[in-house]
N, C-alpha and C. Protein backbone atom coordinates (compact mmCIF):
# COMPACT_ATOMS: atom_id res chain seq x y z
N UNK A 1 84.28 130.76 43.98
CA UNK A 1 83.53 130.35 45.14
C UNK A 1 83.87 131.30 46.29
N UNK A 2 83.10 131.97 47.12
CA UNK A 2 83.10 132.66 48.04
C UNK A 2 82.87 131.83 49.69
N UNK A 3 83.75 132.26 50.34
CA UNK A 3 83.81 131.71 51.42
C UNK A 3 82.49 132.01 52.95
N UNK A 4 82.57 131.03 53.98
CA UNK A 4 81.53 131.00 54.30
C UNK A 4 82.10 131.72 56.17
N UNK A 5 83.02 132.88 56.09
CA UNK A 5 83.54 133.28 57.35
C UNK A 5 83.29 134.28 57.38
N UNK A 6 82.55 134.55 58.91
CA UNK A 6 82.02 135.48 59.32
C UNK A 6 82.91 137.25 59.86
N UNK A 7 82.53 137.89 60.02
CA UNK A 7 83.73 139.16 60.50
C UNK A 7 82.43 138.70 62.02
N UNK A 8 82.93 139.86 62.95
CA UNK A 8 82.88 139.53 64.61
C UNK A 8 81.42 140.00 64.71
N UNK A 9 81.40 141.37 64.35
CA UNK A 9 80.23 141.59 64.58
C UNK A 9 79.24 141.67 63.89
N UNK A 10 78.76 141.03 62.47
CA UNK A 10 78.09 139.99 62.07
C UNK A 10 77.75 139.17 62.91
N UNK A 11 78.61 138.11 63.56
CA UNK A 11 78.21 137.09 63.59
C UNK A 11 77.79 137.30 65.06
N UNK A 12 77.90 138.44 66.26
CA UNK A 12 77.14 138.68 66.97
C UNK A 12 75.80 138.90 66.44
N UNK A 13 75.67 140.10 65.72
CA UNK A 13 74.46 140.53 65.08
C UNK A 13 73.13 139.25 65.31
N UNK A 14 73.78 138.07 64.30
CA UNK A 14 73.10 137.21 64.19
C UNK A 14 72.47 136.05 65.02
N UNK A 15 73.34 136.21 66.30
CA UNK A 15 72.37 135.92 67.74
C UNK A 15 73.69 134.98 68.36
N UNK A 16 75.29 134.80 67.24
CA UNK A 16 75.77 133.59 67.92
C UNK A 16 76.61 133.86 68.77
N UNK A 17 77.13 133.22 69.87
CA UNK A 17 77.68 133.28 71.16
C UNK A 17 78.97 132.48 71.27
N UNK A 18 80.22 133.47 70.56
CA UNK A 18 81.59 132.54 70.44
C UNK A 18 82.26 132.29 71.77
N UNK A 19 81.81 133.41 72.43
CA UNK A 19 82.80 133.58 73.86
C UNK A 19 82.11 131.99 74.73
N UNK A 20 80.67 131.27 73.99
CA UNK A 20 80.86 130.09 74.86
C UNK A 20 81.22 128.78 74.02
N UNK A 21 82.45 129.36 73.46
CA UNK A 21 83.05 128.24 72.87
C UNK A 21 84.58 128.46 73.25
N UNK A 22 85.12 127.41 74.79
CA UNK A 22 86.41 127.96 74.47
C UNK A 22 87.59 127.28 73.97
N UNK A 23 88.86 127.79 74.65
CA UNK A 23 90.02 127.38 73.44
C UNK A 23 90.91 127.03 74.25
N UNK A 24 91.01 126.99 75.68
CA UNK A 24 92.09 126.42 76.25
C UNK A 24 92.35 125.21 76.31
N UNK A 25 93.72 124.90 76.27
CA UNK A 25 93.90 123.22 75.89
C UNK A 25 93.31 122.30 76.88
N UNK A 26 92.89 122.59 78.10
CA UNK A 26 92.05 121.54 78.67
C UNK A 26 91.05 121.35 78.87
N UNK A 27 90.38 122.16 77.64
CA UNK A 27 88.96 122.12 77.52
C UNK A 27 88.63 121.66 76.01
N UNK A 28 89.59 121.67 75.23
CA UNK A 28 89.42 121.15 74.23
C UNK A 28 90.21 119.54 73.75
N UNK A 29 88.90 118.61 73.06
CA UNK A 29 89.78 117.13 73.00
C UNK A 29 90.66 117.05 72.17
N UNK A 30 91.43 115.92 72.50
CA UNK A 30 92.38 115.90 71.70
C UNK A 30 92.59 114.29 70.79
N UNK A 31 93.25 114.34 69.38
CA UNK A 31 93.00 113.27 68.92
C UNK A 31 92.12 113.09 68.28
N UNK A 32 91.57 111.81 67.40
CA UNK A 32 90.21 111.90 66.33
C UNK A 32 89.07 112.18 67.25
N UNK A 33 88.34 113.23 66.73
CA UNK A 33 87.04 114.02 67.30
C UNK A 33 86.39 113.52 66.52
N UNK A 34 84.94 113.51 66.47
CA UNK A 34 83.85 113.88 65.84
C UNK A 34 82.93 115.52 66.13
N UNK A 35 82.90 116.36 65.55
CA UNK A 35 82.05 117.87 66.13
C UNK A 35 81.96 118.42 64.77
N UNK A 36 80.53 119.06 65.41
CA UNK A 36 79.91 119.79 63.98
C UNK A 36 80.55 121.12 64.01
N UNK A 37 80.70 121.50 62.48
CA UNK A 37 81.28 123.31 62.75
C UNK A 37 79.82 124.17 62.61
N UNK A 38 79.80 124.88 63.37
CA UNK A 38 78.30 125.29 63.97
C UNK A 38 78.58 126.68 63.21
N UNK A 39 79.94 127.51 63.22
CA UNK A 39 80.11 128.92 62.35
C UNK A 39 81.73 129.00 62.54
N UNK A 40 82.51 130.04 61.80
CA UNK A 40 83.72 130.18 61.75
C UNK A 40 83.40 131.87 61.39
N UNK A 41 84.27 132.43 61.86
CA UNK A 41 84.66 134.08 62.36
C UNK A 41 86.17 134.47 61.65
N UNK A 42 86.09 135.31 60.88
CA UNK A 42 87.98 136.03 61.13
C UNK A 42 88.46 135.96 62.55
N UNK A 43 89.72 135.86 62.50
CA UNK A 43 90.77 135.98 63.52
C UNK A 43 90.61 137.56 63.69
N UNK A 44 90.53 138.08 65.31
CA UNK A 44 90.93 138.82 65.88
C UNK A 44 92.43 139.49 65.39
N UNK A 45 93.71 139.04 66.29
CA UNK A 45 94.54 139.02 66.21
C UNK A 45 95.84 138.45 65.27
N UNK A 46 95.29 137.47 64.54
CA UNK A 46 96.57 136.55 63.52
C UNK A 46 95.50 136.97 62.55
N UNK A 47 96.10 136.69 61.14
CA UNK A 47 95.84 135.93 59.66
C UNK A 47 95.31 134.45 60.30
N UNK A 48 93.66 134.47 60.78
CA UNK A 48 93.39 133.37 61.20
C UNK A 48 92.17 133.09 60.68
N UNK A 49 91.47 131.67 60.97
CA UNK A 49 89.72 131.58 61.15
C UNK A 49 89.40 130.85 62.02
N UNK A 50 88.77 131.33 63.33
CA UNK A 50 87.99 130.84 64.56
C UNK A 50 87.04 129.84 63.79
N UNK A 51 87.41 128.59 64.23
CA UNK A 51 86.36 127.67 64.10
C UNK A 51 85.34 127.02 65.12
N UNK A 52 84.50 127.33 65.14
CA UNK A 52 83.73 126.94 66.71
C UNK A 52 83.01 125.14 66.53
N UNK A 53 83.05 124.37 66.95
CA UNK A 53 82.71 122.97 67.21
C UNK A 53 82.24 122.89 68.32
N UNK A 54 81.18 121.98 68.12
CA UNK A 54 79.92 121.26 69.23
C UNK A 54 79.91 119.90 69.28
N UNK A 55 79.89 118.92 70.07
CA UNK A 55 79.79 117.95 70.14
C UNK A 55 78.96 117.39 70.66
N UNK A 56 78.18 115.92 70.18
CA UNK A 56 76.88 115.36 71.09
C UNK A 56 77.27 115.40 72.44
N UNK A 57 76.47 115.86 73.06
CA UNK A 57 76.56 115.89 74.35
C UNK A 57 76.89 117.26 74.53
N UNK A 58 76.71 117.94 74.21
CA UNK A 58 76.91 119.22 74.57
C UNK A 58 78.27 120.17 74.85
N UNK A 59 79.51 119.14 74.89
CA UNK A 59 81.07 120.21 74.43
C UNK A 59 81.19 120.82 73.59
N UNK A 60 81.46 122.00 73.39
CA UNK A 60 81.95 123.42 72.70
C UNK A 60 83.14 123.46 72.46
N UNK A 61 83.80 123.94 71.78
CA UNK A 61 85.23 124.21 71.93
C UNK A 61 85.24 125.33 70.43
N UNK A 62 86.61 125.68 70.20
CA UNK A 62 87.18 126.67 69.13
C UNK A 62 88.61 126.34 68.48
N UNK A 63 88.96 125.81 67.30
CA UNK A 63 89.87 126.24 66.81
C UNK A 63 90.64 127.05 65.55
N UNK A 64 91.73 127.51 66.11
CA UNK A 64 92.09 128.40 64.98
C UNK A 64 93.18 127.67 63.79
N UNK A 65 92.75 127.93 62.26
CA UNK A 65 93.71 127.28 61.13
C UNK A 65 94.04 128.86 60.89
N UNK A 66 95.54 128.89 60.78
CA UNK A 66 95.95 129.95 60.53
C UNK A 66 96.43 130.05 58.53
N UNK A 67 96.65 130.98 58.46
CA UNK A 67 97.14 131.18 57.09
C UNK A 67 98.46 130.32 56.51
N UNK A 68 97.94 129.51 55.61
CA UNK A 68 99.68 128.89 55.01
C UNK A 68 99.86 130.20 54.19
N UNK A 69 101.21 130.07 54.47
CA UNK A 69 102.08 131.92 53.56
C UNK A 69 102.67 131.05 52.92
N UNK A 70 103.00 129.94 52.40
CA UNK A 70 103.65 129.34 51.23
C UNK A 70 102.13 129.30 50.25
N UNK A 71 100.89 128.92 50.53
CA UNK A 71 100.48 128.99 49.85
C UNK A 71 99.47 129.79 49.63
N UNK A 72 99.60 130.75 50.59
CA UNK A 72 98.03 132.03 50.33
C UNK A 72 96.88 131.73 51.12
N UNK A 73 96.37 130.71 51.82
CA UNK A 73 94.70 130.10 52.07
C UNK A 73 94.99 129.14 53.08
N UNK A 74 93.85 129.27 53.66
CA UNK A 74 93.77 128.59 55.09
C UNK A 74 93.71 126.90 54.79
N UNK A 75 94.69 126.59 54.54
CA UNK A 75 94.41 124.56 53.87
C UNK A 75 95.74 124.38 55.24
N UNK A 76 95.17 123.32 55.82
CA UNK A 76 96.16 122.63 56.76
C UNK A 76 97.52 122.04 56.24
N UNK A 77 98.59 120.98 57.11
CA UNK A 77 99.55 120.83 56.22
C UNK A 77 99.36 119.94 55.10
N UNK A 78 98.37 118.90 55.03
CA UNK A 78 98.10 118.31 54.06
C UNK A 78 97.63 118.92 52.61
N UNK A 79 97.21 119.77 53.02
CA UNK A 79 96.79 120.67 51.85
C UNK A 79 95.75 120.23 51.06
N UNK A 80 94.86 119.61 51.86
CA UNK A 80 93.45 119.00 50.74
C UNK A 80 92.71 120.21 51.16
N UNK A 81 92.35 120.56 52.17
CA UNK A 81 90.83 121.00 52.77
C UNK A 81 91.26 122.84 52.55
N UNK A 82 90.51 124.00 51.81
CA UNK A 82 90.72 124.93 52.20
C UNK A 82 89.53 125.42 53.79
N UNK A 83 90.04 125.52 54.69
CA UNK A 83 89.04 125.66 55.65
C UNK A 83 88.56 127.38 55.64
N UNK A 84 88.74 128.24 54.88
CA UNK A 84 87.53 129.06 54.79
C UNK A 84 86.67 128.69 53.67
N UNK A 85 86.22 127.72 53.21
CA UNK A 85 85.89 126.67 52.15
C UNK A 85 84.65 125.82 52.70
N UNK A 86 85.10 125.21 53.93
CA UNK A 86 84.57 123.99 54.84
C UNK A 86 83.15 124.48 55.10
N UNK A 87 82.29 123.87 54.69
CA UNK A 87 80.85 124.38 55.27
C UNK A 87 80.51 123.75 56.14
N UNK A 88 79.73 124.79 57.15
CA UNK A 88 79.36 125.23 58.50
C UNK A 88 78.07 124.27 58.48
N UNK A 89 77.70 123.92 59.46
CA UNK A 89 76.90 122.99 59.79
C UNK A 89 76.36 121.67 58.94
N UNK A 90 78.02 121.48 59.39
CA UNK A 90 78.49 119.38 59.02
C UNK A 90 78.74 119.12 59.91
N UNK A 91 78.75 117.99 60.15
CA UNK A 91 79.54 117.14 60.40
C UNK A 91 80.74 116.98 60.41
N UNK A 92 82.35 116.90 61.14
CA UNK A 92 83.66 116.52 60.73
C UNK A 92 84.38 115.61 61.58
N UNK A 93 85.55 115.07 60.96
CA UNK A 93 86.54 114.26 62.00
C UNK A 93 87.56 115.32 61.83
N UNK A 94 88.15 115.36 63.29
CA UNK A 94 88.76 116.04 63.22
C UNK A 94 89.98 115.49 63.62
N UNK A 95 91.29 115.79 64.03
CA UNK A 95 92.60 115.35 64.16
C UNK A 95 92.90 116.79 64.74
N UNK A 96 92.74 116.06 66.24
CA UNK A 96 93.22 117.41 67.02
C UNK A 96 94.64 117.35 68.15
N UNK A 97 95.72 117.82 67.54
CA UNK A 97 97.10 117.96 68.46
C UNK A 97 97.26 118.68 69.40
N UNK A 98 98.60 118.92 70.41
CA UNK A 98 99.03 119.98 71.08
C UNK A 98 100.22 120.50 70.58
N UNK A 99 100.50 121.51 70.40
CA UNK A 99 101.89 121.86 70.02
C UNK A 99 102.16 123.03 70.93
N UNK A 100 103.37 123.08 71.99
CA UNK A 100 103.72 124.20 73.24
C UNK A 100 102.11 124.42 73.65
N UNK A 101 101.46 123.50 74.23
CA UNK A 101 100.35 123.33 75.12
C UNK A 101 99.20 124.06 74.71
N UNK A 102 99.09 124.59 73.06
CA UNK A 102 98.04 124.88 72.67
C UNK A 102 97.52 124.13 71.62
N UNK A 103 95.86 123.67 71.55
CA UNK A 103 95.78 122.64 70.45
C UNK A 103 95.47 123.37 68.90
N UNK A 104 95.52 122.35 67.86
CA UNK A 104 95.69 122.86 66.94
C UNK A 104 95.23 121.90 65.86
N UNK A 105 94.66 121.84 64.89
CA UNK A 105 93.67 120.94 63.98
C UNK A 105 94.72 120.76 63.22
N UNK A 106 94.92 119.63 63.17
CA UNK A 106 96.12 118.82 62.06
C UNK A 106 95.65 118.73 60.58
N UNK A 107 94.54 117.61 61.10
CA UNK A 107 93.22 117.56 60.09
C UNK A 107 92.13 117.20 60.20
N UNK A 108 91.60 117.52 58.96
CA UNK A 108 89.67 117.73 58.91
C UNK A 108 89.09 116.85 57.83
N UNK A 109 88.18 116.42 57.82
CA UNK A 109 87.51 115.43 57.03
C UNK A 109 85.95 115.44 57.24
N UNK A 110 85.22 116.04 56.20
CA UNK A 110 83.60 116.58 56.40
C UNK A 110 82.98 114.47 56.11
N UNK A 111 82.46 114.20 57.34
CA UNK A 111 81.52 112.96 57.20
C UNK A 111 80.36 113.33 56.52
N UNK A 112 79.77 112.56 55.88
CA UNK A 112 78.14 112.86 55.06
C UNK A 112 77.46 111.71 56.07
N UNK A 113 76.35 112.58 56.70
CA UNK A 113 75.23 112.54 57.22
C UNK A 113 74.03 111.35 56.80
């Protein structure tokens, strides 16, 4: 199975607009969410994948699941979900923390529509 993450400029190419999705912790909620993943990007800078989320009502936000190095693939600590795996325009709950004042997706759970 081949994954569904974009490189940067692709996913400009294709008309989408990450820079209005942002990532600072007081712009992003925290705790069980509901937000659709609208697209996901390689990481810039880390072994990462930019996940961009929308919410009814119109909040944006971005987060990044970084690489587990114990196990090779972007799966959170629970280890069910591989999130370069997760397909892009669902639905999810999300489980969103702070850890040293940046947030960070604990966990993910795709709702059916």
């Amino acid at each position: 199975m081949q994954n569904n993450v974009l490189a940067w400029g692709k996913a400009l190419q294709m008309g989408l607009r990450p820079k209005d999705f942002p990532y600072n912790a007081d712009l992003v909620p925290t705790g069980l969410v509901v937000a659709r993943l609208d697209f996901k990007i390689w990481a810039k800078k880390a072994m990462g994948i930019n996940g961009y989320f929308s919410q009814e009502g119109g909040l944006r936000f971005q987060l990044t699941v970084f690489l587990n190095k114990r196990l090779r693939n972007y799966t959170l600590n629970n280890g069910s979900l591989d999130f370069a795996f997760c397909p892009v325009d669902c639905r999810y709950e999300l489980k969103i923390g702070l850890r040293k004042g940046r947030p960070f997706l604990d966990s993910i759970r795709c709702l059916v529509d």
